[in-house]
Protein backbone atom coordinates (compact mmCIF):
# COMPACT_ATOMS: atom_id res chain seq x y z
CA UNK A 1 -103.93 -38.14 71.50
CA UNK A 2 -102.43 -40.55 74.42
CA UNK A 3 -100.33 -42.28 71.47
CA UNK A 4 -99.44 -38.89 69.71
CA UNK A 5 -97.96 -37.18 73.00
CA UNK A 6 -96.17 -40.23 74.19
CA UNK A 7 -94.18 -39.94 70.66
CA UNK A 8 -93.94 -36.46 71.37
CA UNK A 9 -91.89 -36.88 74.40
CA UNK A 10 -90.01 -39.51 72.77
CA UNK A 11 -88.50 -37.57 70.48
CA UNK A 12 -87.75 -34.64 72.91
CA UNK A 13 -85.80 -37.38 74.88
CA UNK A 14 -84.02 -38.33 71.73
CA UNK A 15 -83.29 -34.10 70.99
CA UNK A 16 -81.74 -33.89 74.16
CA UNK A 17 -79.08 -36.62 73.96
CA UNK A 18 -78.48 -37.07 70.31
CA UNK A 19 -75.28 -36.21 68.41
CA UNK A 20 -76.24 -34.67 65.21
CA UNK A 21 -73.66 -34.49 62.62
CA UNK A 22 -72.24 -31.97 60.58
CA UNK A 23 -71.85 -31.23 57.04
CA UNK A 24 -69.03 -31.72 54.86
CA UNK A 25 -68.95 -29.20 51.71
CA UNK A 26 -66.05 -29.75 49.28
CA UNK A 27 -66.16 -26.21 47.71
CA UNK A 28 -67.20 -26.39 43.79
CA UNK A 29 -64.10 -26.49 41.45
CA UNK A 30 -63.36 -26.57 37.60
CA UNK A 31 -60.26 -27.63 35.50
CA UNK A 32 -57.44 -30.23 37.09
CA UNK A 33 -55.41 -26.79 39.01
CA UNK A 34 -55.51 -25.83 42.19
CA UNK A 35 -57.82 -23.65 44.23
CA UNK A 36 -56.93 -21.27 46.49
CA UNK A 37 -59.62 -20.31 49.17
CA UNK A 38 -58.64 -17.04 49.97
CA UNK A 39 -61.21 -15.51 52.89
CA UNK A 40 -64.32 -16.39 54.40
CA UNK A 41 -66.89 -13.87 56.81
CA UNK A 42 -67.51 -14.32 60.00
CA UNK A 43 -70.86 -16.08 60.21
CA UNK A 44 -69.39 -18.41 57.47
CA UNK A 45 -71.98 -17.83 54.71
CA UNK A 46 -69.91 -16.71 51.49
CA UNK A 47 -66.26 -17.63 51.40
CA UNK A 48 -64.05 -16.62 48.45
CA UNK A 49 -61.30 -18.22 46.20
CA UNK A 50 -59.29 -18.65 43.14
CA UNK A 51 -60.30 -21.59 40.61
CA UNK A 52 -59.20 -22.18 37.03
CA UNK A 53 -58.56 -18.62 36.09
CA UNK A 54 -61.66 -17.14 37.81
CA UNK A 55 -61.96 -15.62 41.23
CA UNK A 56 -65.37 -17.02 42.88
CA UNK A 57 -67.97 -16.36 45.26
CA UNK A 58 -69.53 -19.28 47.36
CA UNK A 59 -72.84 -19.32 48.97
CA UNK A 60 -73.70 -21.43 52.00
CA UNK A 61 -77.45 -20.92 51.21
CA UNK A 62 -77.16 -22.54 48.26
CA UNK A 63 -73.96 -24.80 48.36
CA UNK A 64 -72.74 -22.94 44.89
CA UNK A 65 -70.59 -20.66 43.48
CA UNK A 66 -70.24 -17.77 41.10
CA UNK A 67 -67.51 -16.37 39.09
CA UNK A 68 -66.94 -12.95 39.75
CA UNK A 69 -63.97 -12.08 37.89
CA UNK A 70 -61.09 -13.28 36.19
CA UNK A 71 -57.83 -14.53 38.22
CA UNK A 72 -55.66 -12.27 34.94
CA UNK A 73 -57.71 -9.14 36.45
CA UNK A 74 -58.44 -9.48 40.10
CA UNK A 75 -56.62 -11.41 43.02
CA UNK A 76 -59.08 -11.63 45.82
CA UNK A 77 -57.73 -11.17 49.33
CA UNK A 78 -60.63 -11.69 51.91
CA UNK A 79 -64.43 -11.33 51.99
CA UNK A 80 -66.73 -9.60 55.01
CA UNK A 81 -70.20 -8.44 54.79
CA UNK A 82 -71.25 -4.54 54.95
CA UNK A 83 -75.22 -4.76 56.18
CA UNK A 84 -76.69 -7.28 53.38
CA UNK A 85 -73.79 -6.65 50.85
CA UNK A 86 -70.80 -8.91 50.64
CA UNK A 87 -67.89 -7.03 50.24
CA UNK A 88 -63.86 -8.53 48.81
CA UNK A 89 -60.43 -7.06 48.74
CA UNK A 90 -58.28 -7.50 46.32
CA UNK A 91 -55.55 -5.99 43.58
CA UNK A 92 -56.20 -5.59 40.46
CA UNK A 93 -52.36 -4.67 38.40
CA UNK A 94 -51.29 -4.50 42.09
CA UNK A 95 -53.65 -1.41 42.89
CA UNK A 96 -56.51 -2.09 45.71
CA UNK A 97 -59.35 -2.87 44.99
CA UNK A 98 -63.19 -3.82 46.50
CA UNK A 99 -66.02 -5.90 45.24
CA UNK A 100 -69.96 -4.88 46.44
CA UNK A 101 -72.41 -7.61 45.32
CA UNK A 102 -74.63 -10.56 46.82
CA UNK A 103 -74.16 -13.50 47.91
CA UNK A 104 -75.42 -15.16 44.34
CA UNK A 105 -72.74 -13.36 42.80
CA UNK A 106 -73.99 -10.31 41.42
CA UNK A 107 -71.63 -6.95 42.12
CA UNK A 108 -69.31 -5.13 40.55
CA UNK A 109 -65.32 -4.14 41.48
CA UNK A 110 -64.01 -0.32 41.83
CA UNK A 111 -60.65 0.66 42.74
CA UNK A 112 -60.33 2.47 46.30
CA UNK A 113 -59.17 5.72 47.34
CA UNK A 114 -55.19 6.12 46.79
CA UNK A 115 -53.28 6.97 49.72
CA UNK A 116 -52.42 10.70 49.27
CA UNK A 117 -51.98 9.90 45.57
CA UNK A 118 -49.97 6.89 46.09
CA UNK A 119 -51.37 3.90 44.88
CA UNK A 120 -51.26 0.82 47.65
CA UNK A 121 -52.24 -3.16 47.38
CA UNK A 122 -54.84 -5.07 49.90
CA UNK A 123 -53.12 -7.59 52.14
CA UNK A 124 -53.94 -11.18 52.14
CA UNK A 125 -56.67 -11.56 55.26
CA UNK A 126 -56.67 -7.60 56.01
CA UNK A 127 -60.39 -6.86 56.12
CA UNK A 128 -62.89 -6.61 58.63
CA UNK A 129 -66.12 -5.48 59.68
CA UNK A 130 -68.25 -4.29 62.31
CA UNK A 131 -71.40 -4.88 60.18
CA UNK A 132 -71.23 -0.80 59.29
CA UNK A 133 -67.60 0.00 58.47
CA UNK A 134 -65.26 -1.86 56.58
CA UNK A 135 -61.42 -1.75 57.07
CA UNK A 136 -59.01 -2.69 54.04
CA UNK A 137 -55.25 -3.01 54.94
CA UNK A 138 -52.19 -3.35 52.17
CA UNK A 139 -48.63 -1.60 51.95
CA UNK A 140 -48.07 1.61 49.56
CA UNK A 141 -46.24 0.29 46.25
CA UNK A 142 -43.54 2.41 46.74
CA UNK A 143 -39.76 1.34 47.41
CA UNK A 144 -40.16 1.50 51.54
CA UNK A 145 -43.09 0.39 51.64
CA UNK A 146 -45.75 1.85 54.17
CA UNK A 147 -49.06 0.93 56.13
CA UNK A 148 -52.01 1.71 54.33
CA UNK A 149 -55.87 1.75 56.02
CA UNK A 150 -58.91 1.91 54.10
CA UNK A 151 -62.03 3.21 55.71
CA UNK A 152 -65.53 2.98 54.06
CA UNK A 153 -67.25 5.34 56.88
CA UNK A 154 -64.85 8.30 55.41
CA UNK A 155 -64.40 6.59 52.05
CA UNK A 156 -60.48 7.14 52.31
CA UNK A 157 -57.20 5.74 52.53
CA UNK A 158 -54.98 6.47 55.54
CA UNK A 159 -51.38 5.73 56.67
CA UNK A 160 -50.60 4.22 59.85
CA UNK A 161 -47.24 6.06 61.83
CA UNK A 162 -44.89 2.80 62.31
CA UNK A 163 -42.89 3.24 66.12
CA UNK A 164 -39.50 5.09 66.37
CA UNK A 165 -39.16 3.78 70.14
CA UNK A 166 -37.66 1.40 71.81
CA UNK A 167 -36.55 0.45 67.99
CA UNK A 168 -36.34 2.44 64.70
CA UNK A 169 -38.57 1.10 61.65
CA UNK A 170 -37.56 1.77 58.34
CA UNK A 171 -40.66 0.92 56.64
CA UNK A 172 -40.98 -2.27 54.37
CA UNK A 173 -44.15 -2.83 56.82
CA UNK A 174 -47.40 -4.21 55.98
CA UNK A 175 -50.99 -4.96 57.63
CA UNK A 176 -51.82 -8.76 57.97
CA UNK A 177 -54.81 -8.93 60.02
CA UNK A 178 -57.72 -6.74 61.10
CA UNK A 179 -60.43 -7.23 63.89
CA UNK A 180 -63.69 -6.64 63.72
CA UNK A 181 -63.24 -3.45 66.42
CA UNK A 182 -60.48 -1.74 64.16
CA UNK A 183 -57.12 -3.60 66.22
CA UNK A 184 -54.84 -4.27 63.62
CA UNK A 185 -52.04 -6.80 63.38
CA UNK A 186 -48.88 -6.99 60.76
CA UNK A 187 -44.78 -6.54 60.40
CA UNK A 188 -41.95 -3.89 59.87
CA UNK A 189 -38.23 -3.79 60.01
CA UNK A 190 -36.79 -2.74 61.85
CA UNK A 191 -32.67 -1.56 62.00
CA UNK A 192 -31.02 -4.29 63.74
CA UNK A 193 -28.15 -2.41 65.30
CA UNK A 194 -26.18 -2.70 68.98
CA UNK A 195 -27.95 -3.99 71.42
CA UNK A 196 -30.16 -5.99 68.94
CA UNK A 197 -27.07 -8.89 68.75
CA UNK A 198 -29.43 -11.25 66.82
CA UNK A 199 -28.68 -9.83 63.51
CA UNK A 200 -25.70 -8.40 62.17
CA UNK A 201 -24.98 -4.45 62.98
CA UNK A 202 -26.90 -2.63 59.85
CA UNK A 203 -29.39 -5.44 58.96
CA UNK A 204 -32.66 -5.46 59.43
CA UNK A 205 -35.58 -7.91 60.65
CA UNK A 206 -39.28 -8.58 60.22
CA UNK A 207 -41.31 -7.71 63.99
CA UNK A 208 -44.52 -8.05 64.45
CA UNK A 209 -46.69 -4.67 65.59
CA UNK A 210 -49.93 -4.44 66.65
CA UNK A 211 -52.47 -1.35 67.26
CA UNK A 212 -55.37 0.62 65.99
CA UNK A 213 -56.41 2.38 62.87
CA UNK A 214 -55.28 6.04 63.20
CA UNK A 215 -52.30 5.55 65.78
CA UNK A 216 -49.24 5.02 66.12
CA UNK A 217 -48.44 0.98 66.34
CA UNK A 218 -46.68 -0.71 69.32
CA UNK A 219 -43.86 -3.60 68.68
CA UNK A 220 -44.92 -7.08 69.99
CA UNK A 221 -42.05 -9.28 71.62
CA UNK A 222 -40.97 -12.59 70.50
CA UNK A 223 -40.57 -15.67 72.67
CA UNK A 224 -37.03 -14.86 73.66
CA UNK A 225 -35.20 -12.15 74.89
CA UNK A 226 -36.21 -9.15 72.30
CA UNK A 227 -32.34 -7.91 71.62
CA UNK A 228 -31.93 -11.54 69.94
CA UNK A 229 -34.65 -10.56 67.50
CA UNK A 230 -36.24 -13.15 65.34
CA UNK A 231 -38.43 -12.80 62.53
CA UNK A 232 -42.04 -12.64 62.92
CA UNK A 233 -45.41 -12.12 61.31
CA UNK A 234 -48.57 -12.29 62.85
CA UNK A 235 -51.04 -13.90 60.29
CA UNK A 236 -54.43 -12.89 62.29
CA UNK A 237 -56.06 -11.32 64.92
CA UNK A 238 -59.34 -12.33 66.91
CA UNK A 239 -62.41 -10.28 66.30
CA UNK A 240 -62.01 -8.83 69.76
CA UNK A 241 -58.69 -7.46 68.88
CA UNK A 242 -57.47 -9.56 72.07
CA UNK A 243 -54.80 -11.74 70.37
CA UNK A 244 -52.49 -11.74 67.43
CA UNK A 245 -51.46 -15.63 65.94
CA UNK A 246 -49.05 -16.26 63.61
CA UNK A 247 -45.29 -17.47 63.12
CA UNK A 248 -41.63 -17.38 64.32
CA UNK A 249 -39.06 -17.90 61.95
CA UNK A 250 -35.80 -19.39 63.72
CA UNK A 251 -34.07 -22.34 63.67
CA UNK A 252 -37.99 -23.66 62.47
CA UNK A 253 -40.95 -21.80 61.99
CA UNK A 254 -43.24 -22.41 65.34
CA UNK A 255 -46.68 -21.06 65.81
CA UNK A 256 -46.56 -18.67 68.33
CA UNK A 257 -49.88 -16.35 70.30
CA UNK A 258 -49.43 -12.75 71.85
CA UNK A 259 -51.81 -11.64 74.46
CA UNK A 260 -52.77 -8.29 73.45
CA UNK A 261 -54.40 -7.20 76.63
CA UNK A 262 -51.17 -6.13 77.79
CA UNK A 263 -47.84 -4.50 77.72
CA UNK A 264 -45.35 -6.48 75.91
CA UNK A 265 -42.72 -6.81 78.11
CA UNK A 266 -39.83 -9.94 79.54
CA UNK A 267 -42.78 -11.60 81.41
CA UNK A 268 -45.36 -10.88 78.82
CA UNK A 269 -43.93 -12.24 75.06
CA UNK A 270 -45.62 -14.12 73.08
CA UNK A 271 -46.27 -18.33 73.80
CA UNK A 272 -45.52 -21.11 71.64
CA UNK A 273 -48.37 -23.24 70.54
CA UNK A 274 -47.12 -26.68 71.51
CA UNK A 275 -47.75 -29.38 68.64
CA UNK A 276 -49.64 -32.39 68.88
CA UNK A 277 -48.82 -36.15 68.66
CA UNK A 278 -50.33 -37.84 65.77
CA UNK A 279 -51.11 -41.02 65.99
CA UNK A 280 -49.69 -43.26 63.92
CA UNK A 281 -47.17 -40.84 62.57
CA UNK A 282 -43.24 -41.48 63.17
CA UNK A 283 -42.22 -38.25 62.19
CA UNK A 284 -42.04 -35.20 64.94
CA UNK A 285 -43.89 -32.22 64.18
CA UNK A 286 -41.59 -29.63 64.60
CA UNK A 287 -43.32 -25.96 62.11
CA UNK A 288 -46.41 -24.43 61.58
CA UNK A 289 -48.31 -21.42 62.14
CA UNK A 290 -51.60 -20.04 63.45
CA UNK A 291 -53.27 -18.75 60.68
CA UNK A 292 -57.29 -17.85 62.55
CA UNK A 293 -58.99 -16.96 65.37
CA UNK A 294 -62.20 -18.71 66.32
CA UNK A 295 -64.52 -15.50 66.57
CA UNK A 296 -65.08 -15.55 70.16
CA UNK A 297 -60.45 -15.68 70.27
CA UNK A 298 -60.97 -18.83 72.66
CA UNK A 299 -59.43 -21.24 70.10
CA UNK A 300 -56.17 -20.77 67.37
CA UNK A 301 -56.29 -22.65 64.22
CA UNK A 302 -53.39 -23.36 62.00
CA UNK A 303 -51.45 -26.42 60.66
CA UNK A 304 -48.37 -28.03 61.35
CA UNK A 305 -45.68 -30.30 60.15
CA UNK A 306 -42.46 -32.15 60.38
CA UNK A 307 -39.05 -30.79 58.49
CA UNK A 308 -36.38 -33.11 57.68
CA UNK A 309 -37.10 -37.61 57.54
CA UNK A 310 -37.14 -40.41 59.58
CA UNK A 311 -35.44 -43.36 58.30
CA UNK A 312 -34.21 -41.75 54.85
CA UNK A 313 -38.21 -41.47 54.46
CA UNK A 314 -39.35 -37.76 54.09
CA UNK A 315 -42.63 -36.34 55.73
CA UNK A 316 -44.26 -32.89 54.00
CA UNK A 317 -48.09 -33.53 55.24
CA UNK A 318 -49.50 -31.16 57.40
CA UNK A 319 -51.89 -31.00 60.05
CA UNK A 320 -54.51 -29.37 60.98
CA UNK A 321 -53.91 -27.48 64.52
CA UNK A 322 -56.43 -26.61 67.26
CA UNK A 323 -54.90 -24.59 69.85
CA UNK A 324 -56.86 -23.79 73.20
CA UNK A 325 -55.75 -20.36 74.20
CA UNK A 326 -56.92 -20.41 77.81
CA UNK A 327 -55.79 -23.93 78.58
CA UNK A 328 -52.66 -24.06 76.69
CA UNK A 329 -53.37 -27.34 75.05
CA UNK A 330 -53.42 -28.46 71.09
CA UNK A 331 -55.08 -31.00 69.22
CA UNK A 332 -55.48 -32.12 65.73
CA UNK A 333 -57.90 -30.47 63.69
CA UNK A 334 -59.56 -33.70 62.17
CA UNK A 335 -60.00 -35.09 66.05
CA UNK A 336 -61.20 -31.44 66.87
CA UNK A 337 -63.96 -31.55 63.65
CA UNK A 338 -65.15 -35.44 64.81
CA UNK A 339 -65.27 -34.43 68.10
CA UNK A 340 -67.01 -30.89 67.94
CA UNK A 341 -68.97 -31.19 64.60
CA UNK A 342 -69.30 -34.97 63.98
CA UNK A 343 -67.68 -35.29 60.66
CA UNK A 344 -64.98 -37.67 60.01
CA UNK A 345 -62.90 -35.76 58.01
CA UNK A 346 -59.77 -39.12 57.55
CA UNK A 347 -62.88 -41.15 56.33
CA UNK A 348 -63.80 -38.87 53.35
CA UNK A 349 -60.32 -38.56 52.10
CA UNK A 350 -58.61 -35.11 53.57
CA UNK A 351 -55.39 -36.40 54.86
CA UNK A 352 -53.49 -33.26 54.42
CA UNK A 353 -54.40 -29.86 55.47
CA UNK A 354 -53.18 -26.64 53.91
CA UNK A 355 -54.79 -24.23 55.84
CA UNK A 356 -57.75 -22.89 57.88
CA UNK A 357 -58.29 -19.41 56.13
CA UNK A 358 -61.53 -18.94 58.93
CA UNK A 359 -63.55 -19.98 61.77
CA UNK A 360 -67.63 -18.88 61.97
CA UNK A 361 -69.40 -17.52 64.50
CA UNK A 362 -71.62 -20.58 64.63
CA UNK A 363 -68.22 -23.01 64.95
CA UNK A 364 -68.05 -23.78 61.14
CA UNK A 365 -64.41 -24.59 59.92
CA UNK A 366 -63.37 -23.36 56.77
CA UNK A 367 -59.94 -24.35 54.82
CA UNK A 368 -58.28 -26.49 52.81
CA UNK A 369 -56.32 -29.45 51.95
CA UNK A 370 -55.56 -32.58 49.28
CA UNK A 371 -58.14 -35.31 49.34
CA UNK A 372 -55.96 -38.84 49.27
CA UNK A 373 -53.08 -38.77 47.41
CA UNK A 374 -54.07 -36.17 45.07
CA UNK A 375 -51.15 -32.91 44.85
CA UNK A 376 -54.06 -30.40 44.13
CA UNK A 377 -55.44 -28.15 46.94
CA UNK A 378 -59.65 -28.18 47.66
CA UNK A 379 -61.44 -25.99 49.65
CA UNK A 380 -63.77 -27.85 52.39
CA UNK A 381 -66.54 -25.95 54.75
CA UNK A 382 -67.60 -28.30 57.79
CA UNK A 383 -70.80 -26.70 58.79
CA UNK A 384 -71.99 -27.22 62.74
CA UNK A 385 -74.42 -30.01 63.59
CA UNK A 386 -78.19 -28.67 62.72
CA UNK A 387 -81.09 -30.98 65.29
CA UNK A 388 -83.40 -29.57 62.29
CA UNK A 389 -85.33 -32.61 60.97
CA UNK A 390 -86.29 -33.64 64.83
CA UNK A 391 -87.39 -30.06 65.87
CA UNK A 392 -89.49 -30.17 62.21
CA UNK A 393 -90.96 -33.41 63.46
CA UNK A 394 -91.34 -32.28 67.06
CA UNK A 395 -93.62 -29.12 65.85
CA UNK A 396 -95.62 -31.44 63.87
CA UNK A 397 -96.34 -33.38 66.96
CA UNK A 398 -97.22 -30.60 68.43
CA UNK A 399 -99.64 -29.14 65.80
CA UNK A 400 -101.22 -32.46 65.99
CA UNK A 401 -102.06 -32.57 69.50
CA UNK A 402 -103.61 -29.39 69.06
CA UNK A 403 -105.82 -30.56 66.58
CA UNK A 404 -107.32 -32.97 68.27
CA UNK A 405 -107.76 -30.99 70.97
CA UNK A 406 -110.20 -28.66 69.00
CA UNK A 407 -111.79 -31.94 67.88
């Protein structure tokens, strides 16, 4: 029993300082084209995408994936779960639509509610849930377009009153995020007249506006003074409904984070994500955007890149971007993913990262990228480190000890 406890505490020693890595799931994929990973939920279990004409569902628990539908019928949008069932957005002919199945694949789609008898389309990322109600975003399909909410606790279809004040909106708006409380994120135009002296007198420009299902939205400022007005688009929101990420389109397009805690205002705009050094790389990064929210909103994730070439020699990769929102600071996503979940993403061949369409609740990073010099896009799911195989051991130990001491 002597021997058996003394390995006992052994391994506990080893538990508590090991490093156990991560795992590195290339998401299944037919045909020579390109996937396109579209949405994943929040605890990271089924994640969604386009693949050689067939929109597909893939399942952590069982590292596979079904086909449920065809890319000629259905565009998928995002995924979330409802309870147990796994619910997608999508369009189907441009017209909304939702998938209810399980995680293996098995559902079926129907078309949601119109808005007042105009038809509407989902927005890429717009879905959430609060494990009970589900909220599905678009824009009407109508010439100026409108703000459309779907609502599965009233089963209906709702539009959502764009701002007249400080600045007139004329519509052409659209939701592109949704938090898991109801906060909503996306873009109007609004009429760029005197004193808006960034635009000429009668055009108009994308601004980002933020607020809840059911009221009136708000108008989130840019980095610089808000008569210049620059485009921008928020491309997510954290679960908390706390912050909005996304991009703004100037001279380049720079990642930029708005506190949502607060009133917009000269002192309160939104920050630019500063962009990290690569080693080894020549070329500046100078674009990108923040494209998710880690789901506690601590951490931005995005990608970035250089424009333009550095000794006639031109640079299109991107990088993966980690932003810290409280500290200000950025890193690399790869570094971040070696670091954080021990997997060496350089060293099995994903040198260029497209996107990170979703962090989990657990820390699992979901995206996508081109493995070595390959032009087609994969979809990758680095899955937190898991101590299981010692804790397995360690309750055998345990069990063993016990038995001898009914011997």
């Amino acid at each position: 029993m002597k021997r058996i406890l003394l390995v006992a505490v052994a391994l506990l020693a080893i538990a508590g300082t090991a490093s156990f890595a991560g795992v590195l799931y290339q998401l299944p994929w037919a045909g020579a084209a390109a996937m396109t990973p579209t949405g994943a939920n929040s605890d990271g279990s089924v994640v969604v995408y386009s693949d050689d004409g067939s929109v597909k569902l893939w399942s952590r628990a069982t590292n596979t994936s079904a086909i449920i539908g065809a890319t000629t019928s259905y565009t998928p949008t995002g995924v979330v779960k409802q309870g147990s069932t796994v619910v997608v957005a999508g369009n189907s002919g441009g017209v909304a639509q939702r998938w209810d199945g399980t995680s293996a694949g098995v559902g079926t789609w129907s078309a949601l509610p119109t808005l007042g008898g105009t038809a509407w389309a989902a927005s890429g990322n717009a879905i959430a849930s609060n494990g009970t109600t589900v909220w599905i975003g678009g824009l009407t399909n109508t010439t100026t377009k409108g703000i459309a909410v779907y609502d599965s606790a009233s089963n209906a279809t709702a539009a959502v009153a764009l701002p007249s004040s400080p600045h007139a909106y004329v519509g052409n708006a659209t939701i592109n995020a949704i938090a898991s409380n109801g906060h909503i994120a996306g873009t109007g135009n609004v009429v760029a007249h005197p004193p808006l002296t960034g635009t000429k007198t009668g055009q108009n420009a994308a601004a980002t506006l933020y607020g809840e299902t059911g009221n009136t939205l708000s108008e989130l400022w840019s980095t610089i003074e808000p008569n210049e007005r620059p485009t921008t688009r928020p491309n997510c929101i954290s679960s908390d409904g706390k912050y909005a990420g996304g991009v703004l389109n100037g001279t380049y397009s720079v990642p930029v984070v708005w506190d949502l805690t607060s009133p917009q205002s000269d002192t309160n705009k939104a920050v630019f994500v500063p962009l990290p050094v690569y080693p080894g790389n020549l070329f500046l990064q100078n674009t990108g955007e923040i494209q998710c929210f880690s789901q506690d909103g601590t951490m931005a994730f995005g990608y970035s890149r250089s424009i333009g070439n550095e000794g006639g020699v031109t640079n299109s990769t991107r990088y993966g971007l980690v932003y810290d929102v409280a500290a200000g600071t950025s890193q690399d996503l790869t570094d971040y993913i070696k670091t954080t979940l021990g997997v060496d993403m350089a060293a099995a061949g994903w040198t260029n990262i497209i996107s990170v369409i979703g962090v989990a609740a657990d820390g699992s990073v979901i995206g996508s990228g081109k493995i070595g010099a390959s032009s087609l896009t994969r979809g990758f799911v680095v899955v937190v480190p898991e101590p299981g195989s010692i804790l397995a051991l360690l309750t055998g130990c345990v069990g063993l000890v016990a038995l001898r001491r009914r011997r």
